[in-house]
Protein backbone atom coordinates (compact mmCIF):
# COMPACT_ATOMS: atom_id res chain seq x y z
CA UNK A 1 0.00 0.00 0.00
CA UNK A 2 1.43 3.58 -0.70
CA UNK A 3 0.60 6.27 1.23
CA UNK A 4 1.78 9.76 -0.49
CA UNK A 5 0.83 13.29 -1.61
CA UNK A 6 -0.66 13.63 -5.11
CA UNK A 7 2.30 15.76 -6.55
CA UNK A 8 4.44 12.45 -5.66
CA UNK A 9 2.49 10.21 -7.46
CA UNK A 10 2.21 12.27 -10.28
CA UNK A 11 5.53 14.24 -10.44
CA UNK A 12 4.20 18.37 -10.17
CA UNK A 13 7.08 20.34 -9.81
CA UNK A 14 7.96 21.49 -6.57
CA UNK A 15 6.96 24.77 -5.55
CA UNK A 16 3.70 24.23 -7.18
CA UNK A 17 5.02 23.63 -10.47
CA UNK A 18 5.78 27.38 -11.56
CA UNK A 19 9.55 26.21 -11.36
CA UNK A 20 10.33 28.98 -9.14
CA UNK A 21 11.86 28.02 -6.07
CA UNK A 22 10.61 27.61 -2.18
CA UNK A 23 8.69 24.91 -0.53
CA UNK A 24 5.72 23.07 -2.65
CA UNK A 25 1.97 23.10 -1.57
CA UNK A 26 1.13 20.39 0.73
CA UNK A 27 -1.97 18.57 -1.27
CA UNK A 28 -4.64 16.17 1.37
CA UNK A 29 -2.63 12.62 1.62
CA UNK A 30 -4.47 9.30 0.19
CA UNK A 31 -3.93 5.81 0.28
CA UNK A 32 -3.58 3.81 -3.04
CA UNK A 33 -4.80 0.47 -2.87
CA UNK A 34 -2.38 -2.32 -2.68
CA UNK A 35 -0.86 -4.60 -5.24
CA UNK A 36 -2.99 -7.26 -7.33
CA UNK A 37 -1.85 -10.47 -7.67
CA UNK A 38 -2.50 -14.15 -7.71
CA UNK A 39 -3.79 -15.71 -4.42
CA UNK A 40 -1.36 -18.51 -3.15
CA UNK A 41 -3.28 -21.48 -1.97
CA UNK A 42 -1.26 -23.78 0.93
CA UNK A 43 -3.70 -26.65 0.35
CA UNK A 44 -5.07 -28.69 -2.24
CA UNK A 45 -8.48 -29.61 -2.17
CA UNK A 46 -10.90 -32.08 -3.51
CA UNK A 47 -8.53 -35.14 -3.23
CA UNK A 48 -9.02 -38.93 -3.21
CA UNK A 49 -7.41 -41.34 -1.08
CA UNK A 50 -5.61 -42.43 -3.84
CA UNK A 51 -4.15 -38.82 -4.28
CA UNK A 52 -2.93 -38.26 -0.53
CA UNK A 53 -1.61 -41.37 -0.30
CA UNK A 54 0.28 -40.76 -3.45
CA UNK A 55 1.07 -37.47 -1.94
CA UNK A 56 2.54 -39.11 1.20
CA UNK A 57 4.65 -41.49 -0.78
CA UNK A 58 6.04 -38.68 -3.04
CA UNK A 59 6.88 -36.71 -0.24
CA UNK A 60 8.61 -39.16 1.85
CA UNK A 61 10.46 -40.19 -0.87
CA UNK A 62 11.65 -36.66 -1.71
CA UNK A 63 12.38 -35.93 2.28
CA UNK A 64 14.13 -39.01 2.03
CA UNK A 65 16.34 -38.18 -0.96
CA UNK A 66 17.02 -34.31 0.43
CA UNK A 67 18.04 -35.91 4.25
CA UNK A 68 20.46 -38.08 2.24
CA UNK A 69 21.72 -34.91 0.51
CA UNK A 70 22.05 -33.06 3.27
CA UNK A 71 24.07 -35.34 5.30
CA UNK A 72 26.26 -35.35 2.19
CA UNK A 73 26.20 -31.60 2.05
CA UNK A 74 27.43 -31.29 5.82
CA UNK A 75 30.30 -34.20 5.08
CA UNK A 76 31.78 -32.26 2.35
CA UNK A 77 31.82 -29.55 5.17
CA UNK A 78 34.18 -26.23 3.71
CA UNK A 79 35.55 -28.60 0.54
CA UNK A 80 32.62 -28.04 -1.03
CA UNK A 81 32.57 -26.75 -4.80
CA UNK A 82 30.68 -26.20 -7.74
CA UNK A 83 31.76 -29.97 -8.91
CA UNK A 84 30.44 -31.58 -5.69
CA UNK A 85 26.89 -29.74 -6.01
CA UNK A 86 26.97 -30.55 -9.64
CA UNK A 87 27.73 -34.27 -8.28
CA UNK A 88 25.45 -34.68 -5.67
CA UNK A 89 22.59 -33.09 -8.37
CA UNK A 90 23.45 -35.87 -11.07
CA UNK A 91 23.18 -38.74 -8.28
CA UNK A 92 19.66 -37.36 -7.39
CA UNK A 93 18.38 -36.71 -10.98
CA UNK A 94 17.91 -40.47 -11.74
CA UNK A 95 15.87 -40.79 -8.29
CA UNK A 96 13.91 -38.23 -9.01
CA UNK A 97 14.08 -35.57 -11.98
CA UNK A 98 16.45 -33.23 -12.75
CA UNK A 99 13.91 -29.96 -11.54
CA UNK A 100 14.00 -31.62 -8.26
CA UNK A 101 18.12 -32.79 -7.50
CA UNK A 102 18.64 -29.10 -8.26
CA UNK A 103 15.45 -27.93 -5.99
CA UNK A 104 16.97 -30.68 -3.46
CA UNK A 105 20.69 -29.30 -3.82
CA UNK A 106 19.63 -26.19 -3.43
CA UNK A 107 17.62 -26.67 -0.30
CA UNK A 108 20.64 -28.70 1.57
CA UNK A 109 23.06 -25.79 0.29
CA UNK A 110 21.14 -23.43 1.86
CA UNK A 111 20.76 -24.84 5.26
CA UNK A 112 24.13 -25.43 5.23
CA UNK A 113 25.19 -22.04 4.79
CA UNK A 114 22.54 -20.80 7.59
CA UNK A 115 24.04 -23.18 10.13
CA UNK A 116 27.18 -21.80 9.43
CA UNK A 117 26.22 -18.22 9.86
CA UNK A 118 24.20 -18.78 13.13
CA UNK A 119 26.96 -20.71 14.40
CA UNK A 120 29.16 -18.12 13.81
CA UNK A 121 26.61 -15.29 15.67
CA UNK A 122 26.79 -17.82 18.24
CA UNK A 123 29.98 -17.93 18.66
CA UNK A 124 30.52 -14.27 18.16
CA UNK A 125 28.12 -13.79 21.02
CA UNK A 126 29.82 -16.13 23.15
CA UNK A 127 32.88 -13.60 22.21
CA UNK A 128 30.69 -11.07 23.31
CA UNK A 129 30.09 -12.18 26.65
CA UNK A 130 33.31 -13.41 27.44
CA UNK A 131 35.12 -9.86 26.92
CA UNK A 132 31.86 -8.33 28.84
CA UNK A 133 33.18 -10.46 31.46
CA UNK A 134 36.41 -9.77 31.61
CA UNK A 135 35.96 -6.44 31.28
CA UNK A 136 33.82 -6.41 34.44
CA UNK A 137 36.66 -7.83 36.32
CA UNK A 138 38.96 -5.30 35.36
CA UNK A 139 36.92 -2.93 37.05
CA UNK A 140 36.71 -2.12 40.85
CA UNK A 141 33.85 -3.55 43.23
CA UNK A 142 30.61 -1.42 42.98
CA UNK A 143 32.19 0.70 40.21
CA UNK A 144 28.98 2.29 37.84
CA UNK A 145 28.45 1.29 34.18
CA UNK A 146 27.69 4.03 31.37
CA UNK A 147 25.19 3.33 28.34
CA UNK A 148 28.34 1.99 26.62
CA UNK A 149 30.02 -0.38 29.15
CA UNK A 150 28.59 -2.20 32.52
CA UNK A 151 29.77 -1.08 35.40
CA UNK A 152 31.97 -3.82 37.94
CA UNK A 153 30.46 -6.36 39.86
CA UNK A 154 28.23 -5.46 43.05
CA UNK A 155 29.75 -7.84 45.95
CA UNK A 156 32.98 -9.91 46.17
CA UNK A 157 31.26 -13.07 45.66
CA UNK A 158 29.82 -12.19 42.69
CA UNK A 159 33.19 -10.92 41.33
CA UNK A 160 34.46 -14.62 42.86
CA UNK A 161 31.98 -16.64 40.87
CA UNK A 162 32.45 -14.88 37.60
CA UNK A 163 36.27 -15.04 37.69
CA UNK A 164 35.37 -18.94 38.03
CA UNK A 165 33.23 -19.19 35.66
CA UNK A 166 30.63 -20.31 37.65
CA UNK A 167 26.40 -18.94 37.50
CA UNK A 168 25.76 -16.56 40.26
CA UNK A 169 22.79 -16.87 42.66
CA UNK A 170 21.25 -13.68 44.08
C-alpha cells in the first residue's frame, strides 16, 4: 500500500510547479490500494485417497532423498565446490528428476550455509560475553556502568563466581 501526496504520485514540480523556487503546496494525503496479484493457496483440495496417499509417498520419498543430501552436504563440510553440487545433483536426478536434484541441492546448500552463519553469531556472542566479562573484572567492586560499558560487579562473591566461571545466585 502507498501512502503519499498527489504531486508524488504524479511528479508536479515542486513549488507548485511554476519552477520557481521555495517549498511546494502540501496537497490532502491518500492511500492507493495495494498490489494485485494471484492468491497462493497452501492446500489442495478435492482429493481422493488415492491422491494423498500418493502425496505421502512422493513426499517421503523426496524428504528421504534431500536428508540423504544433506548429510552429504554437511560431510563435504568447507571442501565443497561447484563440482560436488553438480555431483550430488546428477546422483539425485535419476531418483527423481532433474527440476527436483537441483530444488533438493539447493535446499541442503542453503541450510548449510545458515548453520554456518548462526553458528558463527553464536559464537561471536559467546565472544561477546566473554570480553563483557572480563571487562567487568577489570573494574573495581561497585564501580557504575555508562550506556556503553557495565559497570563492575556489586559484591565480592559475585566478582568470585564470575572469575570462576561459575552462574551466580542472588
Amino acid at each position: 500500500m502507498f501512502v503519499g501526496r498527489s504531486d508524488e504520485v504524479f511528479g508536479t514540480e515542486p513549488g507548485g510547479g511554476d519552477g520557481v523556487g521555495g517549498l511546494r503546496e502540501m496537497t490532502e494525503p491518500f492511500v492507493a490500494s495495494g498490489p494485485s496479484g494471484v492468491a497462493v493457496r497452501t492446500r489442495l483440495k478435492h482429493l481422493t485417497p488415492e491422491d494423498e496417499e500418493v502425496l505421502r509417498l512422493v513426499g517421503a520419498h523426496l524428504g528421504a532423498l534431500a536428508s540423504k543430501d544433506l548429510k552429504t552436504r554437511c560431510q563435504e563440510g568447507l571442501e565443497h565446490s561447484a563440482g560436488t553440487w553438480a555431483a550430488r545433483k546428477r546422483d539425485l536426478t535419476p531418483l527423481s528428476s532433474s527440476r527436483w536434484a537441483g530444488a533438493i541441492t539447493k535446499a541442503s546448500h542453503d541450510q548449510w550455509a545458515l548453520a554456518r552463519r548462526c553458528q558463527l553469531a553464536h559464537v561471536q556472542s559467546l565472544e561477546a560475553g566473554i570480553r563483557t566479562i572480563a571487562h567487568r573484572l577489570s573494574l573495581p567492586l561497585g564501580q557504575k556502568g555508562s550506556k556503553r560499558a557495565p559497570g563492575g560487579y556489586r559484591s565480592r562473591q559475585e566478582w568470585h563466581a564470575k572469575a570462576q566461571g561459575r552462574e551466580v545466585t542472588d
